[in-house]
PDB file of N, CA and C in Angstrom:
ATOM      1  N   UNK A   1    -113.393 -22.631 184.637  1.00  0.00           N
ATOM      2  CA  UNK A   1    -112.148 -22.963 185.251  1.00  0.00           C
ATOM      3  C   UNK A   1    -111.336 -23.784 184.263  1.00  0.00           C
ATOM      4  N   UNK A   2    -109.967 -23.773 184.421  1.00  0.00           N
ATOM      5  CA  UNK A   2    -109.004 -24.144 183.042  1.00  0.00           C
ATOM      6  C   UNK A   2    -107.925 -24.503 183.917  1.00  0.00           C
ATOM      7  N   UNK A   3    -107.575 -25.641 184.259  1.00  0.00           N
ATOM      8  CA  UNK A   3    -106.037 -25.473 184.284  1.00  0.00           C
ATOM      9  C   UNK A   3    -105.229 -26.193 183.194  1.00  0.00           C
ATOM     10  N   UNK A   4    -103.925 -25.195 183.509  1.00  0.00           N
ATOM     11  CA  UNK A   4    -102.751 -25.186 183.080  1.00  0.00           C
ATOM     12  C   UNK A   4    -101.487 -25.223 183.377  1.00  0.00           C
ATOM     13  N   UNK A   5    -100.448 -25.912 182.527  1.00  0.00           N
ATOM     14  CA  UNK A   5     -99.610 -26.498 183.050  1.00  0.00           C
ATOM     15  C   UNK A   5     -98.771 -24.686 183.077  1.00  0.00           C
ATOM     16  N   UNK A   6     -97.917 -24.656 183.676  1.00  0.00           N
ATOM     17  CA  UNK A   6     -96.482 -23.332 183.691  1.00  0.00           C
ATOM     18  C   UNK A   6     -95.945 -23.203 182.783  1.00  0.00           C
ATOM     19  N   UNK A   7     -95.824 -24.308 182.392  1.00  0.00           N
ATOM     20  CA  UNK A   7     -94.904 -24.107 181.054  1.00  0.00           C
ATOM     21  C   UNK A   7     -94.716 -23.860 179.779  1.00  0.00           C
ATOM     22  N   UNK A   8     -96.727 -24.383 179.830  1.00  0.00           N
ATOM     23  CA  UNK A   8     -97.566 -23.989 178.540  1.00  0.00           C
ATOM     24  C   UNK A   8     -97.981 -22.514 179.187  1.00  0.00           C
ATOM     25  N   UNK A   9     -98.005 -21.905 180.200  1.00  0.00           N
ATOM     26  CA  UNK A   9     -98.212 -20.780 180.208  1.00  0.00           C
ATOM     27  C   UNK A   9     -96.595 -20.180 179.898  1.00  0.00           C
ATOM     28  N   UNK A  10     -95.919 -20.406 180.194  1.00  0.00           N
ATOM     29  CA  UNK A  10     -94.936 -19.459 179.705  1.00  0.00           C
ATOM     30  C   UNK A  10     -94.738 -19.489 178.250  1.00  0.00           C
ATOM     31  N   UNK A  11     -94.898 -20.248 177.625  1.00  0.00           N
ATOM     32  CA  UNK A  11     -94.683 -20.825 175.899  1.00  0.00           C
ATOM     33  C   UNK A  11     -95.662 -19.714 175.616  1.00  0.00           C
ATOM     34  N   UNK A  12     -96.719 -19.195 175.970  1.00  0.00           N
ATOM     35  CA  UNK A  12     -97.987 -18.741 175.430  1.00  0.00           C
ATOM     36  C   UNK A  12     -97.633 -17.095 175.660  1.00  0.00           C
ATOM     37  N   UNK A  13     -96.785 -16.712 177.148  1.00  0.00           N
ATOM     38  CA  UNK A  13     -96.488 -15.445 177.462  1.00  0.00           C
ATOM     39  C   UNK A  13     -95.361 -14.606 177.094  1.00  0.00           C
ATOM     40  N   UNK A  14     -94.434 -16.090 177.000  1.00  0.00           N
ATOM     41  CA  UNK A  14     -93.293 -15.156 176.615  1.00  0.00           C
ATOM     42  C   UNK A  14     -92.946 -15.074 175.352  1.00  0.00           C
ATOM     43  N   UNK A  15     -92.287 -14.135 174.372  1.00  0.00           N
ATOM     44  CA  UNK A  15     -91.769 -13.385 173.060  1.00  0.00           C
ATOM     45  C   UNK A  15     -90.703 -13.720 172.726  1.00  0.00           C
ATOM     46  N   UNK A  16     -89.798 -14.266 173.375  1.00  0.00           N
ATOM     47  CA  UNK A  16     -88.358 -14.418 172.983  1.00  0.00           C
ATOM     48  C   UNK A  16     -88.743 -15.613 171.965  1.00  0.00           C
ATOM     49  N   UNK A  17     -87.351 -15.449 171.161  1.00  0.00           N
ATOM     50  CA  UNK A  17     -86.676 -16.418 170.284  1.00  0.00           C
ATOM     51  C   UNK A  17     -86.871 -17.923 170.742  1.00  0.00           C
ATOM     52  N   UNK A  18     -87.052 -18.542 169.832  1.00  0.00           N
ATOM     53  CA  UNK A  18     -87.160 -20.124 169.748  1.00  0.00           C
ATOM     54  C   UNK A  18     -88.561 -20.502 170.509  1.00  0.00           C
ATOM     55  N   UNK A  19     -89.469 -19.832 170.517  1.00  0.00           N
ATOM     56  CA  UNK A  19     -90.985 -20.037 171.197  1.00  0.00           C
ATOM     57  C   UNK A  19     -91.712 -21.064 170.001  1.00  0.00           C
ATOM     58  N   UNK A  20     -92.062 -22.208 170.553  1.00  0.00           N
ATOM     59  CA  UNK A  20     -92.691 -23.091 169.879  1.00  0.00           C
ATOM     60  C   UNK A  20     -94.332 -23.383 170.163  1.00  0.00           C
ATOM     61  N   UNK A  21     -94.956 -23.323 168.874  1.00  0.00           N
ATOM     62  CA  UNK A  21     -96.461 -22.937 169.340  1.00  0.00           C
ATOM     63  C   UNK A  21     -97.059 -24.465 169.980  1.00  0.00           C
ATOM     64  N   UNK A  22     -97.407 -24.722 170.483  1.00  0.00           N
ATOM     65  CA  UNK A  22     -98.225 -26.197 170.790  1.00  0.00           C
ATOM     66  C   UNK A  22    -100.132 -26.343 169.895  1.00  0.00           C
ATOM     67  N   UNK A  23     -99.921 -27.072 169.097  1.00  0.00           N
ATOM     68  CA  UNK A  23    -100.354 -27.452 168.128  1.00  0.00           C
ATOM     69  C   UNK A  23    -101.812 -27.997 168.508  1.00  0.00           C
ATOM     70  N   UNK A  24    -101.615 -28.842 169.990  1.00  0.00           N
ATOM     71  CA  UNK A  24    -102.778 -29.918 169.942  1.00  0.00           C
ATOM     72  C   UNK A  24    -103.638 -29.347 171.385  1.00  0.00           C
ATOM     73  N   UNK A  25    -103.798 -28.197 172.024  1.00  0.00           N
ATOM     74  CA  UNK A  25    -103.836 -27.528 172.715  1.00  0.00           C
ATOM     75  C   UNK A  25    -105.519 -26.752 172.272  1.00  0.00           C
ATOM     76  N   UNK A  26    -105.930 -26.792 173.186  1.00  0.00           N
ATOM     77  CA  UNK A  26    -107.585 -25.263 172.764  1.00  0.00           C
ATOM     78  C   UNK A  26    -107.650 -24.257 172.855  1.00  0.00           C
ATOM     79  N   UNK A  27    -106.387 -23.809 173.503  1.00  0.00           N
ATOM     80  CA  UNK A  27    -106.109 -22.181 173.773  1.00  0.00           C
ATOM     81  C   UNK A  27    -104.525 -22.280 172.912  1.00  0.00           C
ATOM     82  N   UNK A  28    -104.480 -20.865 172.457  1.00  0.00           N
ATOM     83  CA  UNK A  28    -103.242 -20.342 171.668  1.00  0.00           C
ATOM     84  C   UNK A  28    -102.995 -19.302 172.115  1.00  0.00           C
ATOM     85  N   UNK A  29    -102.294 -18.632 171.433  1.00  0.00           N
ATOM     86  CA  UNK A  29    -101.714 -16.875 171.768  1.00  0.00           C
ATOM     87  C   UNK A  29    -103.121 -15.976 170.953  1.00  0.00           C
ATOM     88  N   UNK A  30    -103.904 -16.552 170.283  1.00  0.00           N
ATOM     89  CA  UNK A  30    -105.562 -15.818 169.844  1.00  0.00           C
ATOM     90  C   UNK A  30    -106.503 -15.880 171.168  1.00  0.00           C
ATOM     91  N   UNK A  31    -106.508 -16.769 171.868  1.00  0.00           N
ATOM     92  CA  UNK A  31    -107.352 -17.394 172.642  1.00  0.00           C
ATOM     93  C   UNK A  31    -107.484 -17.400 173.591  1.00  0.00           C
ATOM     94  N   UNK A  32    -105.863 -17.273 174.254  1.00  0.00           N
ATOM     95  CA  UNK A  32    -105.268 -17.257 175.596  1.00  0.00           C
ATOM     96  C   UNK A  32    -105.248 -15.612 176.139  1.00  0.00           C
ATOM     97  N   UNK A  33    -106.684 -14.934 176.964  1.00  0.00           N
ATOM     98  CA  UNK A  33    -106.550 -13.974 177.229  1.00  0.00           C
ATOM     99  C   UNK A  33    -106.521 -13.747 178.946  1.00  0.00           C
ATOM    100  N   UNK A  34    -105.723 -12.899 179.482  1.00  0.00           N
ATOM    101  CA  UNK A  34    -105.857 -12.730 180.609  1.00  0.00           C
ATOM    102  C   UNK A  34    -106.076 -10.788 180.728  1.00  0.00           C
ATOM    103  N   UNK A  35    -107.094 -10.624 181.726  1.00  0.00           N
ATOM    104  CA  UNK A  35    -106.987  -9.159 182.017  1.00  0.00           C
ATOM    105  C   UNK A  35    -107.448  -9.109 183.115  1.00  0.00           C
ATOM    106  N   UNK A  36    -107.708  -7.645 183.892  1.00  0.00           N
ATOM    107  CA  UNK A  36    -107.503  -7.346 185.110  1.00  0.00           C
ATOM    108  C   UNK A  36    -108.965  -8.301 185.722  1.00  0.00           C
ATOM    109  N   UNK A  37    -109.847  -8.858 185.216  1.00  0.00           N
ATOM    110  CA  UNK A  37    -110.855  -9.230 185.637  1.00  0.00           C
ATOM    111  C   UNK A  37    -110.646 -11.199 185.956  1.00  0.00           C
ATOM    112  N   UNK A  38    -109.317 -11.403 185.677  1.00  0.00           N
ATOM    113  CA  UNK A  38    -109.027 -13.254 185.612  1.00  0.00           C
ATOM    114  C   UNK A  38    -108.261 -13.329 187.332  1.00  0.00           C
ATOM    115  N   UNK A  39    -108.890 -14.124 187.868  1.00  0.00           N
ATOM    116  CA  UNK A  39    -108.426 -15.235 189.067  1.00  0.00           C
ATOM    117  C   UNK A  39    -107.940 -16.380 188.514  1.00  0.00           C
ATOM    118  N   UNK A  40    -106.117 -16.059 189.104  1.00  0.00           N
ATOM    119  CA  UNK A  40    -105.291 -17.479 189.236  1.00  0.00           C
ATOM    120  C   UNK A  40    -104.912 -17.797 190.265  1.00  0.00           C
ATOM    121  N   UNK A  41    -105.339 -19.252 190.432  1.00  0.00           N
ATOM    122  CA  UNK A  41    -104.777 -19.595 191.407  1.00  0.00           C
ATOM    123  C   UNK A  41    -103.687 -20.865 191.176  1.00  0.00           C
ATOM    124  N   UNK A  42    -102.168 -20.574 191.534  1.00  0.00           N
ATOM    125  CA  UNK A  42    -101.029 -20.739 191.218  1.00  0.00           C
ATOM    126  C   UNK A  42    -100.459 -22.191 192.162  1.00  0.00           C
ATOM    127  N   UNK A  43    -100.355 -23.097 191.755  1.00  0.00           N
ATOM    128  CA  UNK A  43    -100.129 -24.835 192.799  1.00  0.00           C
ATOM    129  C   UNK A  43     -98.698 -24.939 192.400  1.00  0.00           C
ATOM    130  N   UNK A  44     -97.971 -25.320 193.111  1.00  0.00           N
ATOM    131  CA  UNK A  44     -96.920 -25.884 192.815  1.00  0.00           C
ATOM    132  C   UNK A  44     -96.547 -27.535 193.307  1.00  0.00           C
ATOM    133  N   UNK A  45     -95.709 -28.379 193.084  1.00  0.00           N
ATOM    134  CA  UNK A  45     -95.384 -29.568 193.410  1.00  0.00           C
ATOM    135  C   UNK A  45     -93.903 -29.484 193.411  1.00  0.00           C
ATOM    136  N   UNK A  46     -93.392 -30.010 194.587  1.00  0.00           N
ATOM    137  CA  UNK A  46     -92.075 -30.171 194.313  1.00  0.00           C
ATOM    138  C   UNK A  46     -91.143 -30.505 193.775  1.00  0.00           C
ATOM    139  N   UNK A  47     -89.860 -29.659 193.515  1.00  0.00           N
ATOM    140  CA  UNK A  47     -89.250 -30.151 191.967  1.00  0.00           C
ATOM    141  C   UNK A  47     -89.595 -29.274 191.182  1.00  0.00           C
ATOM    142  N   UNK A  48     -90.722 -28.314 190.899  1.00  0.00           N
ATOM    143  CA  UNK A  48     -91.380 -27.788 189.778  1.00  0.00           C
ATOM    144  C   UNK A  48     -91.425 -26.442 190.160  1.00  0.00           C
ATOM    145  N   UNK A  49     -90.783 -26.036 190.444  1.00  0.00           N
ATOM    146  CA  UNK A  49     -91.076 -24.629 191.269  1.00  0.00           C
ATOM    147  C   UNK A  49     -90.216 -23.475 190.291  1.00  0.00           C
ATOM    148  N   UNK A  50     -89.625 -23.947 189.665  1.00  0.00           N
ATOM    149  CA  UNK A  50     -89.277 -22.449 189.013  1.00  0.00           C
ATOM    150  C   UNK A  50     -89.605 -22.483 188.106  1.00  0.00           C
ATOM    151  N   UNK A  51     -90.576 -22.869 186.883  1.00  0.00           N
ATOM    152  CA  UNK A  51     -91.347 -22.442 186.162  1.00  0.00           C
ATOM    153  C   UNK A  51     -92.386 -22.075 186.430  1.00  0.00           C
ATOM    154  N   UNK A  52     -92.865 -22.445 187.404  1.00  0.00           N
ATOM    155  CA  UNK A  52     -94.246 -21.790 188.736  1.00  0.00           C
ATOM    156  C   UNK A  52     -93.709 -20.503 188.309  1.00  0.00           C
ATOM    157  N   UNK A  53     -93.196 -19.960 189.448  1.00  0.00           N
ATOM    158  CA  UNK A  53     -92.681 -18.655 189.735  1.00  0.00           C
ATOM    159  C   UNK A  53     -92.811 -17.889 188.624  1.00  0.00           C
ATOM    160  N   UNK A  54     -92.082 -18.154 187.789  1.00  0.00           N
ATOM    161  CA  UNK A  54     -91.907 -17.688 186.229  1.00  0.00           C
ATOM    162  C   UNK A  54     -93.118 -17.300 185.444  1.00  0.00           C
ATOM    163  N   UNK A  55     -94.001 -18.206 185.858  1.00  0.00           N
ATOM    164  CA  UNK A  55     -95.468 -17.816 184.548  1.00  0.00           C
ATOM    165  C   UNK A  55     -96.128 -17.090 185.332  1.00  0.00           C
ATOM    166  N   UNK A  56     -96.007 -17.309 187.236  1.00  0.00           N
ATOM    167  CA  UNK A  56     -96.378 -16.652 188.176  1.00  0.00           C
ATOM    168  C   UNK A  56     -96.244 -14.673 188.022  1.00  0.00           C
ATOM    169  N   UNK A  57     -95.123 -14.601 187.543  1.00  0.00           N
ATOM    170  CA  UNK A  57     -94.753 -13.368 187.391  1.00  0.00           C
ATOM    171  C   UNK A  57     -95.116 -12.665 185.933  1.00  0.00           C
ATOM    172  N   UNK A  58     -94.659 -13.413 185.137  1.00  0.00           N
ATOM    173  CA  UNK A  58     -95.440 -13.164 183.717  1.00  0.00           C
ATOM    174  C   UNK A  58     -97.153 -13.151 184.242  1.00  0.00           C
ATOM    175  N   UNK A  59     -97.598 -13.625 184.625  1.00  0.00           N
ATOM    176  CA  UNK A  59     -99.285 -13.121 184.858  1.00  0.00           C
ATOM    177  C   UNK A  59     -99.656 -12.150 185.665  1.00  0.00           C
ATOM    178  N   UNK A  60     -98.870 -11.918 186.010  1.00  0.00           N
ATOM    179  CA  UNK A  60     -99.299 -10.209 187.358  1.00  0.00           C
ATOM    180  C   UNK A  60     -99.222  -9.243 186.555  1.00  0.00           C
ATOM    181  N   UNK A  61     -98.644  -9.025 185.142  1.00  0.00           N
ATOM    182  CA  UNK A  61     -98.606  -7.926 184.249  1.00  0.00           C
ATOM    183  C   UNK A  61     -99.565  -8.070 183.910  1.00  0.00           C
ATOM    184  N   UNK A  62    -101.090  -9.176 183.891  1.00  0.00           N
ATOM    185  CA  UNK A  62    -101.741  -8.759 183.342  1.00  0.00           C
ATOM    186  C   UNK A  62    -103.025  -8.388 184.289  1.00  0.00           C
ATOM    187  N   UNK A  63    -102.888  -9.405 185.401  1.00  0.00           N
ATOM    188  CA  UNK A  63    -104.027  -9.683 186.200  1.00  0.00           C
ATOM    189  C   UNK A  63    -103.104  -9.397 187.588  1.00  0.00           C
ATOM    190  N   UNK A  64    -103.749  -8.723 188.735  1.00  0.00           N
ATOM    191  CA  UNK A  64    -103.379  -8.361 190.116  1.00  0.00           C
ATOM    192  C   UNK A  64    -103.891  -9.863 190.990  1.00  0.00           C
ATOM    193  N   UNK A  65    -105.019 -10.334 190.503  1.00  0.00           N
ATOM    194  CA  UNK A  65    -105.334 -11.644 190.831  1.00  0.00           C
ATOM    195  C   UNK A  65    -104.782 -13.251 190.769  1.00  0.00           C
ATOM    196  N   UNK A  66    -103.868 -12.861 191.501  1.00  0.00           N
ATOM    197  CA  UNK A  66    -102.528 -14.260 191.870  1.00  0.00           C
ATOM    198  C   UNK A  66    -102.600 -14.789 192.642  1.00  0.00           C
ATOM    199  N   UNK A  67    -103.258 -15.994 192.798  1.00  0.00           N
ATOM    200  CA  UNK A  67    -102.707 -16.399 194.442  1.00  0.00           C
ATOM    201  C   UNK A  67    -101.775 -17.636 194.796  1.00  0.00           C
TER     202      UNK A  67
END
């Protein structure tokens, strides 16, 4: 079990321009694998909800296992 913050999941998922790698971290874009066999389970706190959503959706392309 691993958690992670949204935002470091989106830094890690998404491709666009100006993506900055996080340096001091144990998982990278080598490391950081998700496939149809990974369970997430997705928390939010209020205030914080649309980068939720966001990495929320970026991970269903890889894994059907969202909750």
């Amino acid at each position: 079990m691993t958690a992670l913050s949204s935002n470091w999941v989106l830094g890690q998922l998404q491709k666009e321009e100006g993506h900055i790698e996080c340096n001091n971290f144990i998982y990278n874009r080598d490391n950081f694998n998700l496939d149809e066999n990974t369970i997430v389970l997705v928390i939010s706190q209020s205030g914080t909800t649309y980068a939720t959503v966001w990495a929320t959706r970026h991970m269903r392309v890889y894994t059907p296992n969202v909750f």
